[in-house]
PDB file of N, CA and C in Angstrom:
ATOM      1  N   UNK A   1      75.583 -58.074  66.433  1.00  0.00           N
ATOM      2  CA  UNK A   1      74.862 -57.406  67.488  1.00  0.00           C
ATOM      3  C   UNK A   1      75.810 -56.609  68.392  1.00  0.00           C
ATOM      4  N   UNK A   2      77.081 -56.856  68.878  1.00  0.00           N
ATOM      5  CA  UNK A   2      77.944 -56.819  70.346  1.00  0.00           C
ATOM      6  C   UNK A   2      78.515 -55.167  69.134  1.00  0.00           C
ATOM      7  N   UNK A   3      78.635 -55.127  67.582  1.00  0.00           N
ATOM      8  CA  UNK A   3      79.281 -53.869  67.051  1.00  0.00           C
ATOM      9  C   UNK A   3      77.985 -53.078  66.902  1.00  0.00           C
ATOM     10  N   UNK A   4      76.747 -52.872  66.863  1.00  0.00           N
ATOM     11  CA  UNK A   4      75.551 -52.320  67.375  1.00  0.00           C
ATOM     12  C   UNK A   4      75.501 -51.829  68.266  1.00  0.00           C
ATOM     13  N   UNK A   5      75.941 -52.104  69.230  1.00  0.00           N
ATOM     14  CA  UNK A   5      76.069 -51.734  70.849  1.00  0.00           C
ATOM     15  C   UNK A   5      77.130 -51.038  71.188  1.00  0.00           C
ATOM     16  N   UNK A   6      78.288 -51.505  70.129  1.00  0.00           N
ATOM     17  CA  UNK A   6      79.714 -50.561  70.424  1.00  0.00           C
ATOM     18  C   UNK A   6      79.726 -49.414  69.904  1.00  0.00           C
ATOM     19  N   UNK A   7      79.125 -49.373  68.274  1.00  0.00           N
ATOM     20  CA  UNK A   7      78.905 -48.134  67.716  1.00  0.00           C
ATOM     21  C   UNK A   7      77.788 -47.330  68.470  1.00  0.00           C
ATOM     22  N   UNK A   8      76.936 -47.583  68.704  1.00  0.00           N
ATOM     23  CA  UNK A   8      75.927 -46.978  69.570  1.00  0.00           C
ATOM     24  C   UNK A   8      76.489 -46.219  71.142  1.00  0.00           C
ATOM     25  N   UNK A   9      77.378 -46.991  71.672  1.00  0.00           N
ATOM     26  CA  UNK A   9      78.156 -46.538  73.037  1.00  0.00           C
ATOM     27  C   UNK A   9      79.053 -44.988  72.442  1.00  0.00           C
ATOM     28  N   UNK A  10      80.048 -45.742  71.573  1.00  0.00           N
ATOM     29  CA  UNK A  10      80.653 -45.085  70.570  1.00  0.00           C
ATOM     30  C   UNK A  10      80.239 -43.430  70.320  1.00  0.00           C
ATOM     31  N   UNK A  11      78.915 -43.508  69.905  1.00  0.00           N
ATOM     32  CA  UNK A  11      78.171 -42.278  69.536  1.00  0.00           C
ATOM     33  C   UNK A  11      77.790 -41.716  70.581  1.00  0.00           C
ATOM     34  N   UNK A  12      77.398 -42.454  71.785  1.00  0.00           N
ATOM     35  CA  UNK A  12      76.979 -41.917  72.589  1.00  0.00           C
ATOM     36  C   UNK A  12      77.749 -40.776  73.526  1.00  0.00           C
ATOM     37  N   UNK A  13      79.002 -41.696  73.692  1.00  0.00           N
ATOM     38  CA  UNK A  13      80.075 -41.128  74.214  1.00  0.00           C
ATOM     39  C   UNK A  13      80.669 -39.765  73.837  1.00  0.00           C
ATOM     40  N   UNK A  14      80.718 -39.521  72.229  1.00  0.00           N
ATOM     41  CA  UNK A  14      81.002 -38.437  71.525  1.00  0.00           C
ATOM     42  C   UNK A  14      80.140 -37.593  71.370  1.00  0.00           C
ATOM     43  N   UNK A  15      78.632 -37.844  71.534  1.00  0.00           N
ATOM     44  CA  UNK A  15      78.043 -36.639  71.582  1.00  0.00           C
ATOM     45  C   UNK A  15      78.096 -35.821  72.967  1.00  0.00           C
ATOM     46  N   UNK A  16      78.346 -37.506  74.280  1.00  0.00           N
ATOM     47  CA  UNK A  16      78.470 -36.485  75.292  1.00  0.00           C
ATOM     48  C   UNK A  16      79.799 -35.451  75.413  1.00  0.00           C
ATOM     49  N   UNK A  17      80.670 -36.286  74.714  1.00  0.00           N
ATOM     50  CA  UNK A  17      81.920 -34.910  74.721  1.00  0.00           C
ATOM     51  C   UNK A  17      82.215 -33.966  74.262  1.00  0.00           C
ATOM     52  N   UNK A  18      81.127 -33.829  73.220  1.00  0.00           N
ATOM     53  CA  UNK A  18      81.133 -32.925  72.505  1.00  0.00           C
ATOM     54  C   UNK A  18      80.056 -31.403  73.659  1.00  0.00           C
ATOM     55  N   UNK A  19      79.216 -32.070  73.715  1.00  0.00           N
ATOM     56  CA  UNK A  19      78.545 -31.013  74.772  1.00  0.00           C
ATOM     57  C   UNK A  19      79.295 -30.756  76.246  1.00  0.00           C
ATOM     58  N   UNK A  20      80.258 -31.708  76.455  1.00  0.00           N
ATOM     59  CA  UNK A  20      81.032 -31.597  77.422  1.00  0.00           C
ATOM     60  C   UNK A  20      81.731 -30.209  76.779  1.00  0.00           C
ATOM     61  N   UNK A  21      82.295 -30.105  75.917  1.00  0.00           N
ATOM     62  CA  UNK A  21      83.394 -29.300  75.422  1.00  0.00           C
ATOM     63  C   UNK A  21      82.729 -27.962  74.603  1.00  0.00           C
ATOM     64  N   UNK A  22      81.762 -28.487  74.025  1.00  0.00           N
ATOM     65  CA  UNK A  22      81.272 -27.207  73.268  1.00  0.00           C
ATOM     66  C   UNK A  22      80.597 -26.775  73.413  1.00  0.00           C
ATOM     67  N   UNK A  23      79.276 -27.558  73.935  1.00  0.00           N
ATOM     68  CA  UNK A  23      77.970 -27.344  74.172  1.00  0.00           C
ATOM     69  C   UNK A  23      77.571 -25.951  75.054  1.00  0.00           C
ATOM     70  N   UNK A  24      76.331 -25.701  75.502  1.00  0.00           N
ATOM     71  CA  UNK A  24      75.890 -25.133  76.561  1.00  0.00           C
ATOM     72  C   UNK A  24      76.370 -25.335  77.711  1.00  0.00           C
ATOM     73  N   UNK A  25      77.263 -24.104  78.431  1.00  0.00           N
ATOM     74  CA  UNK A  25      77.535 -24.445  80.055  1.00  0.00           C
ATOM     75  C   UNK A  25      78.743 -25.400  79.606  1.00  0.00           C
ATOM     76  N   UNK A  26      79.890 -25.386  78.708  1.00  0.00           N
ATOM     77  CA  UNK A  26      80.328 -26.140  78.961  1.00  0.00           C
ATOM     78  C   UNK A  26      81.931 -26.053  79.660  1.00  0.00           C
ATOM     79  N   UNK A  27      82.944 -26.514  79.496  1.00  0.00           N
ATOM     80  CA  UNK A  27      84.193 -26.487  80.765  1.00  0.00           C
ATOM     81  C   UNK A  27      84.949 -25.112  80.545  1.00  0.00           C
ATOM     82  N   UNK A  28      84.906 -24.557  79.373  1.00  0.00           N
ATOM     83  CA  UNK A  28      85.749 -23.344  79.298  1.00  0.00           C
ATOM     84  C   UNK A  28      84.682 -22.432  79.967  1.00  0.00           C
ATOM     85  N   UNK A  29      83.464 -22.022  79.758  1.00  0.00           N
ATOM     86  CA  UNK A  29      82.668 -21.107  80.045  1.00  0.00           C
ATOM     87  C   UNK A  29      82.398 -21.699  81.520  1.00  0.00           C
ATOM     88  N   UNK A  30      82.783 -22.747  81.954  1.00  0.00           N
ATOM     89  CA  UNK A  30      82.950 -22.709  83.441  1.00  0.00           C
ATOM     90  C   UNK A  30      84.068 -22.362  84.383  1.00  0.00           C
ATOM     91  N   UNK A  31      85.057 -22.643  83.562  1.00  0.00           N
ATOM     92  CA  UNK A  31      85.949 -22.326  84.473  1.00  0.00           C
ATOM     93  C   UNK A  31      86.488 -20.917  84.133  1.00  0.00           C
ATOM     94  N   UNK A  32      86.374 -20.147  82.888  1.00  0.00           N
ATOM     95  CA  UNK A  32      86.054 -18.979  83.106  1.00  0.00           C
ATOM     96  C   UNK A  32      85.295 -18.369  84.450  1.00  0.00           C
ATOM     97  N   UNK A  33      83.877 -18.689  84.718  1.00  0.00           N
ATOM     98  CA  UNK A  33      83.288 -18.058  85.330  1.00  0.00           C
ATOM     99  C   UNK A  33      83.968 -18.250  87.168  1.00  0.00           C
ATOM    100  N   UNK A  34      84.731 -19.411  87.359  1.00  0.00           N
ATOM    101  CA  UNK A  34      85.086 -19.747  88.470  1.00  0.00           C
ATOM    102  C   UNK A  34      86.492 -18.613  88.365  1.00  0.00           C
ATOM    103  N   UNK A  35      87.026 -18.405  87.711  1.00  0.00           N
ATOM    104  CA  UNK A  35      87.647 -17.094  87.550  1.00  0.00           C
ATOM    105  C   UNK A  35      87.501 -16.025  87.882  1.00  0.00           C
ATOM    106  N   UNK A  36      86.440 -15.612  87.428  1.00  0.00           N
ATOM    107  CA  UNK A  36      85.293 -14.286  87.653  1.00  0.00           C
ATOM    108  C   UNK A  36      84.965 -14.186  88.969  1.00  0.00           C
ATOM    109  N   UNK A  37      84.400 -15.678  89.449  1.00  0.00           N
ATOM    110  CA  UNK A  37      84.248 -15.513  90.873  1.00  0.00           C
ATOM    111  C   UNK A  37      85.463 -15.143  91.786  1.00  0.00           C
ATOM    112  N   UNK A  38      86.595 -15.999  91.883  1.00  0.00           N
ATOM    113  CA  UNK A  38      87.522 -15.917  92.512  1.00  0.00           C
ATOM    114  C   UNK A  38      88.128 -14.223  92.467  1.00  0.00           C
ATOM    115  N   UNK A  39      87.898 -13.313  91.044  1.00  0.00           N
ATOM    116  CA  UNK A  39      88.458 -11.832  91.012  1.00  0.00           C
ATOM    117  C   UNK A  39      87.449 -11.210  91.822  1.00  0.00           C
ATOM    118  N   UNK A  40      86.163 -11.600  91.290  1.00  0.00           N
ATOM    119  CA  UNK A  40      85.217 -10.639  92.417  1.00  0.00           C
ATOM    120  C   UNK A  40      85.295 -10.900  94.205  1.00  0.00           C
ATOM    121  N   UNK A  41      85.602 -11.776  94.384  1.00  0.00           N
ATOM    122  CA  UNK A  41      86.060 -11.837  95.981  1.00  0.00           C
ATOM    123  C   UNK A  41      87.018 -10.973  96.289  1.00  0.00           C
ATOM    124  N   UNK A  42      87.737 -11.636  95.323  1.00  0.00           N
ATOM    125  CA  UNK A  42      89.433 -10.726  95.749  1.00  0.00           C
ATOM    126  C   UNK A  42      88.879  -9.113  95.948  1.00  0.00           C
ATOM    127  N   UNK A  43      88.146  -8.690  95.178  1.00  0.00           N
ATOM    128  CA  UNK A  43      87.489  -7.188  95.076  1.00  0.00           C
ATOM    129  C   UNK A  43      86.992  -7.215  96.296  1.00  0.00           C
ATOM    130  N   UNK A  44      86.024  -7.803  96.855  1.00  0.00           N
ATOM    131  CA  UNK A  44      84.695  -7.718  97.607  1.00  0.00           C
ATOM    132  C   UNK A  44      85.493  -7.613  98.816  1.00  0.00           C
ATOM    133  N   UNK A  45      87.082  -8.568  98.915  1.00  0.00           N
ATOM    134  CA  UNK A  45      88.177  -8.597 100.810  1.00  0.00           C
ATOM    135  C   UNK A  45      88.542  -7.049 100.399  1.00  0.00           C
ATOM    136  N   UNK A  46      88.901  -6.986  99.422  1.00  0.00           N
ATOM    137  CA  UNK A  46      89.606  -5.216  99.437  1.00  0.00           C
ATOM    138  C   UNK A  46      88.479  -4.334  99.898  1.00  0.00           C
ATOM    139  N   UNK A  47      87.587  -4.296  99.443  1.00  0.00           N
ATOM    140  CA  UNK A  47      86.148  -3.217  99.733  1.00  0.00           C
ATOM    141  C   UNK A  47      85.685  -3.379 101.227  1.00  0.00           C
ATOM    142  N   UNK A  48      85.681  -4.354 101.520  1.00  0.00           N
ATOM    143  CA  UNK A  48      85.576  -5.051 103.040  1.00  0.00           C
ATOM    144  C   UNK A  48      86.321  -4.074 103.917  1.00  0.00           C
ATOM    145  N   UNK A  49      87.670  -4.831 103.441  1.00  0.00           N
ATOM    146  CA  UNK A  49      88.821  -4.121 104.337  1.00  0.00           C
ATOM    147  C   UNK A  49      88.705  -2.139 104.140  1.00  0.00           C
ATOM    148  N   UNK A  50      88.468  -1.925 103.386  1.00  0.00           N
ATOM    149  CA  UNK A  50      88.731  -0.267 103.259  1.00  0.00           C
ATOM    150  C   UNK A  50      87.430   0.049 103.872  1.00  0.00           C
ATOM    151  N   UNK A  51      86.257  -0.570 103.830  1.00  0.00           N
ATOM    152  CA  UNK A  51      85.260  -0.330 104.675  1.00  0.00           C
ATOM    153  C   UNK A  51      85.261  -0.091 105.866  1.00  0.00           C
ATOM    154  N   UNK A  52      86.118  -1.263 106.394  1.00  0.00           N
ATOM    155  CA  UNK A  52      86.301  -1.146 107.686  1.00  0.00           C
ATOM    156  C   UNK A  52      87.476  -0.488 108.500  1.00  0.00           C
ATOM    157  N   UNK A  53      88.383   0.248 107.552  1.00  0.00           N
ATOM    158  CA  UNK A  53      88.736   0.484 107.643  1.00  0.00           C
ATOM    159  C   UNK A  53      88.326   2.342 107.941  1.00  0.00           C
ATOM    160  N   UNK A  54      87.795   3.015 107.336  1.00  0.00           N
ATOM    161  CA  UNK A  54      86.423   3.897 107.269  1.00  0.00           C
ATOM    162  C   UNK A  54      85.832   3.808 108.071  1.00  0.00           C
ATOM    163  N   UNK A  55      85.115   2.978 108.800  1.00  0.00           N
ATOM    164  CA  UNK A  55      84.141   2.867 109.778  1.00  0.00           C
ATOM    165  C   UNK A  55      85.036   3.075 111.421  1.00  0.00           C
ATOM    166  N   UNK A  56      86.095   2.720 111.120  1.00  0.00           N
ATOM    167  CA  UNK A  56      87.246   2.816 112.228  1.00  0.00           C
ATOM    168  C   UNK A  56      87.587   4.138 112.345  1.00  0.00           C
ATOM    169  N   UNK A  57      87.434   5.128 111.148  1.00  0.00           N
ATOM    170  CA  UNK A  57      87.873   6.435 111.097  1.00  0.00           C
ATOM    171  C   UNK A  57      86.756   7.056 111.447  1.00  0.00           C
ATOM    172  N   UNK A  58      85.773   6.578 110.947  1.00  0.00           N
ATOM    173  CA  UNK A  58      84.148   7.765 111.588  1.00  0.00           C
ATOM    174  C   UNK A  58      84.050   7.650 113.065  1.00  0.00           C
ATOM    175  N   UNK A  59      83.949   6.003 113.963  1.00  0.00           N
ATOM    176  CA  UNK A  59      84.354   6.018 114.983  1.00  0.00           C
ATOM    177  C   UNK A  59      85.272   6.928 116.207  1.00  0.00           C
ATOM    178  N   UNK A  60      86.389   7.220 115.277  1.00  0.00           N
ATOM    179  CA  UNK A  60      87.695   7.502 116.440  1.00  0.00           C
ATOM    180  C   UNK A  60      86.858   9.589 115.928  1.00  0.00           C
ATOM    181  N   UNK A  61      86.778   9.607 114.655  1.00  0.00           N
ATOM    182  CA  UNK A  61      86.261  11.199 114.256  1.00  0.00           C
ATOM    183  C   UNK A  61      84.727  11.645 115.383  1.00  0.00           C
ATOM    184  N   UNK A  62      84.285  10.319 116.040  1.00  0.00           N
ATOM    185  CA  UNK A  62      82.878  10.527 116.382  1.00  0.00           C
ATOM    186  C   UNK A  62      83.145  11.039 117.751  1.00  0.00           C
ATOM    187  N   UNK A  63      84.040  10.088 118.512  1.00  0.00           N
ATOM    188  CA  UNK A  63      84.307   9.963 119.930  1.00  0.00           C
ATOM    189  C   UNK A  63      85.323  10.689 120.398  1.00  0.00           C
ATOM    190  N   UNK A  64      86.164  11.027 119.510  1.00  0.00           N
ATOM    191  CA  UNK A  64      87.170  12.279 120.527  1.00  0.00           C
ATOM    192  C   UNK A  64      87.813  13.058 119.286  1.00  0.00           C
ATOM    193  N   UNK A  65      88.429  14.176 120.194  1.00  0.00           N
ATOM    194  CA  UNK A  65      88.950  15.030 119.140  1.00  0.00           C
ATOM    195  C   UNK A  65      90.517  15.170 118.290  1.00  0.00           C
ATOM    196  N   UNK A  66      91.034  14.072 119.522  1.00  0.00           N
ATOM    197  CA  UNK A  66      92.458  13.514 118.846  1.00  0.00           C
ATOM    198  C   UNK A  66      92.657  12.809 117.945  1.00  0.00           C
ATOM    199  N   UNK A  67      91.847  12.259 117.101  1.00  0.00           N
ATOM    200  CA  UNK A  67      91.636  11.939 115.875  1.00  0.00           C
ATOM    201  C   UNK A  67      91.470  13.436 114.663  1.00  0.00           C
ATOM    202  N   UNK A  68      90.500  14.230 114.932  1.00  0.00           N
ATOM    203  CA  UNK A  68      90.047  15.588 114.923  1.00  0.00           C
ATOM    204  C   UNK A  68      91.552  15.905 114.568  1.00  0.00           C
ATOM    205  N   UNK A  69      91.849  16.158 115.706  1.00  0.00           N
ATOM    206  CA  UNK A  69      93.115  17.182 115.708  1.00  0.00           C
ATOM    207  C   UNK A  69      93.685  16.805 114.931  1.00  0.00           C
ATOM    208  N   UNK A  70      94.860  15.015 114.930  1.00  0.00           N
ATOM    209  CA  UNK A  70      95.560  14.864 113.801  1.00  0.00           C
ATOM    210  C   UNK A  70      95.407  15.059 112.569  1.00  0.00           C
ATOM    211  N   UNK A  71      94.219  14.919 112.279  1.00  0.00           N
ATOM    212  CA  UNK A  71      93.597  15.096 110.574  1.00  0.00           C
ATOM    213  C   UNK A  71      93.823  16.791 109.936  1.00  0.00           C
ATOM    214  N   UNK A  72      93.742  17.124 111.167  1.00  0.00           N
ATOM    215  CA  UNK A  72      93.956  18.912 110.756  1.00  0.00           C
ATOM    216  C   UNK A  72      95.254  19.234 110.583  1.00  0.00           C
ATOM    217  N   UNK A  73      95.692  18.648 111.909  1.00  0.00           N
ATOM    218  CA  UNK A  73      97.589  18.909 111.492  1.00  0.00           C
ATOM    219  C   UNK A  73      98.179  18.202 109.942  1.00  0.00           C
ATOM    220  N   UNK A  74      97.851  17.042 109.450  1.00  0.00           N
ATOM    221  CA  UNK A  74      98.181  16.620 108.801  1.00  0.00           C
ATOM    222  C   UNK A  74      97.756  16.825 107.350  1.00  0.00           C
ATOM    223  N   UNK A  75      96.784  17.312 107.445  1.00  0.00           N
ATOM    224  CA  UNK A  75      96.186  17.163 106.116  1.00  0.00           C
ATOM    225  C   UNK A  75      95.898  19.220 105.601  1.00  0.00           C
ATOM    226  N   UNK A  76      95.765  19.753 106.916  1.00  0.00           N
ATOM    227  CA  UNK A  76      95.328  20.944 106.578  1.00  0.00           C
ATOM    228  C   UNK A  76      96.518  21.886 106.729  1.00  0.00           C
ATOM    229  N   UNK A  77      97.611  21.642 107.496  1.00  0.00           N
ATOM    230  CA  UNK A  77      98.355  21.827 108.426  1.00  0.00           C
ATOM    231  C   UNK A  77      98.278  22.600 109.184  1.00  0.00           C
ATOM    232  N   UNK A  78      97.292  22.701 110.206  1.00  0.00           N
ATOM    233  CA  UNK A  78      97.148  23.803 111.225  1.00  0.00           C
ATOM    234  C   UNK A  78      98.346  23.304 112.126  1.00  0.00           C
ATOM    235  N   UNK A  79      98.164  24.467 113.140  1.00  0.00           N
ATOM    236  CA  UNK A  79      98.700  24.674 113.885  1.00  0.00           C
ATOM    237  C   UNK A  79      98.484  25.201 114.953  1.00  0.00           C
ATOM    238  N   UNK A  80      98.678  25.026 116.758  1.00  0.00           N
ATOM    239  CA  UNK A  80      97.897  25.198 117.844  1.00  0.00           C
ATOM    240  C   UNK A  80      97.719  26.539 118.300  1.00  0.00           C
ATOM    241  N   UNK A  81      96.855  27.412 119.060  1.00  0.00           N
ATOM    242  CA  UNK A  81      97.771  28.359 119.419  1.00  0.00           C
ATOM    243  C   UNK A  81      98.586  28.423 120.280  1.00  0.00           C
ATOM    244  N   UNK A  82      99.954  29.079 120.282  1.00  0.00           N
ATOM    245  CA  UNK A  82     101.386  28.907 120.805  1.00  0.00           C
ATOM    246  C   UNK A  82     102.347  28.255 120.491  1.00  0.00           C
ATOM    247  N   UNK A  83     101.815  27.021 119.558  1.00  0.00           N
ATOM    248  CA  UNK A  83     102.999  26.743 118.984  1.00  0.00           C
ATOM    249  C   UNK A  83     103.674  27.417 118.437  1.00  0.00           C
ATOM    250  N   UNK A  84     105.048  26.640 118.037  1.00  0.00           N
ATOM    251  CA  UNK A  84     105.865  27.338 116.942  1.00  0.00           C
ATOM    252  C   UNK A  84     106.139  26.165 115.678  1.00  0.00           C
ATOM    253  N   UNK A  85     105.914  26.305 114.295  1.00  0.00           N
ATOM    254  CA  UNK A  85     106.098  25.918 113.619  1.00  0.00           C
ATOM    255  C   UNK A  85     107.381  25.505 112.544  1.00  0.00           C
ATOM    256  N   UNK A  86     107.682  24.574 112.594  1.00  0.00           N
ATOM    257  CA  UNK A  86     109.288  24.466 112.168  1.00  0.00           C
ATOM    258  C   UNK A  86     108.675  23.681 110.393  1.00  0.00           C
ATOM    259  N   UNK A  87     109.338  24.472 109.255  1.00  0.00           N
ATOM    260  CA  UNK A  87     109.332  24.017 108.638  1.00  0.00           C
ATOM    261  C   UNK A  87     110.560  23.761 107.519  1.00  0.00           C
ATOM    262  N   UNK A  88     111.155  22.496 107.289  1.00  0.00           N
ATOM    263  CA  UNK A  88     112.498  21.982 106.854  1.00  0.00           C
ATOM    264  C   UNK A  88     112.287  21.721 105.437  1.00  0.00           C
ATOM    265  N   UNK A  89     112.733  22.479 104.861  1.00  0.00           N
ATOM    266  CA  UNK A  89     112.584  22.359 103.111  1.00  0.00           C
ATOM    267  C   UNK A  89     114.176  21.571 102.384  1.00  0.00           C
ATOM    268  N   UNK A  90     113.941  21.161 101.958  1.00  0.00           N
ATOM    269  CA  UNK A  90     114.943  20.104 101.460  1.00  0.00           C
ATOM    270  C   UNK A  90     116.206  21.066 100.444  1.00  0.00           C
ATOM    271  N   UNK A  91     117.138  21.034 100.656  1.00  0.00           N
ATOM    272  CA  UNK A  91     117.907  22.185  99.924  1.00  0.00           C
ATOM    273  C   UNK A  91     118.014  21.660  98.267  1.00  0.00           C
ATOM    274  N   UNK A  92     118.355  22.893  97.466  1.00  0.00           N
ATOM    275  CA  UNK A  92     118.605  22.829  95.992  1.00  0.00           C
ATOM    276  C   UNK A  92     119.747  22.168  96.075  1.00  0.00           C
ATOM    277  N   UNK A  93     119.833  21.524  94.832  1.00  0.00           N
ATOM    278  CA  UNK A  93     120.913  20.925  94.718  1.00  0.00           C
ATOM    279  C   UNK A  93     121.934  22.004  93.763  1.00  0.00           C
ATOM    280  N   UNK A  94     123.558  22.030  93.979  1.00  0.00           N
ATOM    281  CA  UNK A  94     124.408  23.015  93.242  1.00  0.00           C
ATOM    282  C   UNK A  94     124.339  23.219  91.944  1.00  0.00           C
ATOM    283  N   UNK A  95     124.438  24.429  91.839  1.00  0.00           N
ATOM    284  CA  UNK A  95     124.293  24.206  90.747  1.00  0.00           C
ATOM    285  C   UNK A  95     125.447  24.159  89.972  1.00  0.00           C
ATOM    286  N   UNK A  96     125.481  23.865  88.458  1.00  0.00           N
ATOM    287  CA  UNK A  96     126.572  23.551  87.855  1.00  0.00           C
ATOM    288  C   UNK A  96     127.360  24.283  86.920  1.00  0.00           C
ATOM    289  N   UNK A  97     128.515  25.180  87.595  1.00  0.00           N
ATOM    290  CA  UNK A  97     128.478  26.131  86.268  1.00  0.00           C
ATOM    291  C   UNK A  97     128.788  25.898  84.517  1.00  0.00           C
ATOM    292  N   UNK A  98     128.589  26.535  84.156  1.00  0.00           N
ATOM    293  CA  UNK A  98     128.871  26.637  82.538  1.00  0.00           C
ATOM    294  C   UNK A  98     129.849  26.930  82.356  1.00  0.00           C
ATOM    295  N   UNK A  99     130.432  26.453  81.578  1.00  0.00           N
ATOM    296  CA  UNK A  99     131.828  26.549  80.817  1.00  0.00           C
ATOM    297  C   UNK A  99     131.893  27.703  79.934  1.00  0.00           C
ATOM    298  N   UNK A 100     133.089  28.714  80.172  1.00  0.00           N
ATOM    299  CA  UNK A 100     133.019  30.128  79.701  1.00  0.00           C
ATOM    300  C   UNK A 100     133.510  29.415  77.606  1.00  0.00           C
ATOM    301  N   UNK A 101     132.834  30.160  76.760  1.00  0.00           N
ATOM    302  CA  UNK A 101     133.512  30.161  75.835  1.00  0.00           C
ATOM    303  C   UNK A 101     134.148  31.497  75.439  1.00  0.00           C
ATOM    304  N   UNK A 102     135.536  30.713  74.987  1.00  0.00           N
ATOM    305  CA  UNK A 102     136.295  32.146  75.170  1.00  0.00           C
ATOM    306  C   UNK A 102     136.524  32.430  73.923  1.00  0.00           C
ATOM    307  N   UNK A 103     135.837  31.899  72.697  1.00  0.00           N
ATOM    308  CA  UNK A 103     136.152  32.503  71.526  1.00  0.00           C
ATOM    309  C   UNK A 103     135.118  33.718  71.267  1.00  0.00           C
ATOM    310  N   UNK A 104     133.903  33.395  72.444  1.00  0.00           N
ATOM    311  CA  UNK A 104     133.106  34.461  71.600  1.00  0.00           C
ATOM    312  C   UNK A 104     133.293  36.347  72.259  1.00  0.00           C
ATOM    313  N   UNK A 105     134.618  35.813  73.390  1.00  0.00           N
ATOM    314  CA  UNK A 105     134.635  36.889  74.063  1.00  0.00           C
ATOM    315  C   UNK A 105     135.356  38.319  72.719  1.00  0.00           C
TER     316      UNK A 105
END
């Protein structure tokens, strides 16, 4: 009787591990998905943040024009009237001469 009961536990046990492991819903396809979750957050703080980050820019673009202004200087490059505009271009580098060949002279 007491090996009836053991084989029976026995079986029982292995079918549950088996659906533990293979079955429907089971630990890989979960902790996959706890994966999935954890990347889509990570997405959702970035989108957040650039959101609000945006909403900080329509703000300062809504309420004054020194926001205005910088965006023009910077991006468009205007310039006021009366200023004077200084612009510093980075020099060429030397160049290197060539070596005369003197057989073909």
């Amino acid at each position: 009787m007491f090996r009836w009961i053991l084989l029976l536990l026995t079986i029982t046990l292995l079918g549950l591990q088996y659906r533990l492991w293979f079955g429907e819903a089971n630990l890989r396809e979960v902790w996959a998905l706890q994966q999935e979750i954890e990347r889509q957050r990570s997405e959702n703080d970035h989108l957040v943040a650039r959101n609000h980050q945006l909403d900080a820019e329509v703000k300062d673009l809504k309420q004054g024009l020194a926001a205005l202004e910088e965006r023009a200087r910077n991006e468009l490059g205007m310039v006021k009237q009366g200023e004077t505009f200084f612009q510093l271009v980075p020099a060429l580098p030397q160049a290197v001469p060539l070596p005369i060949d003197k057989k073909s002279n």
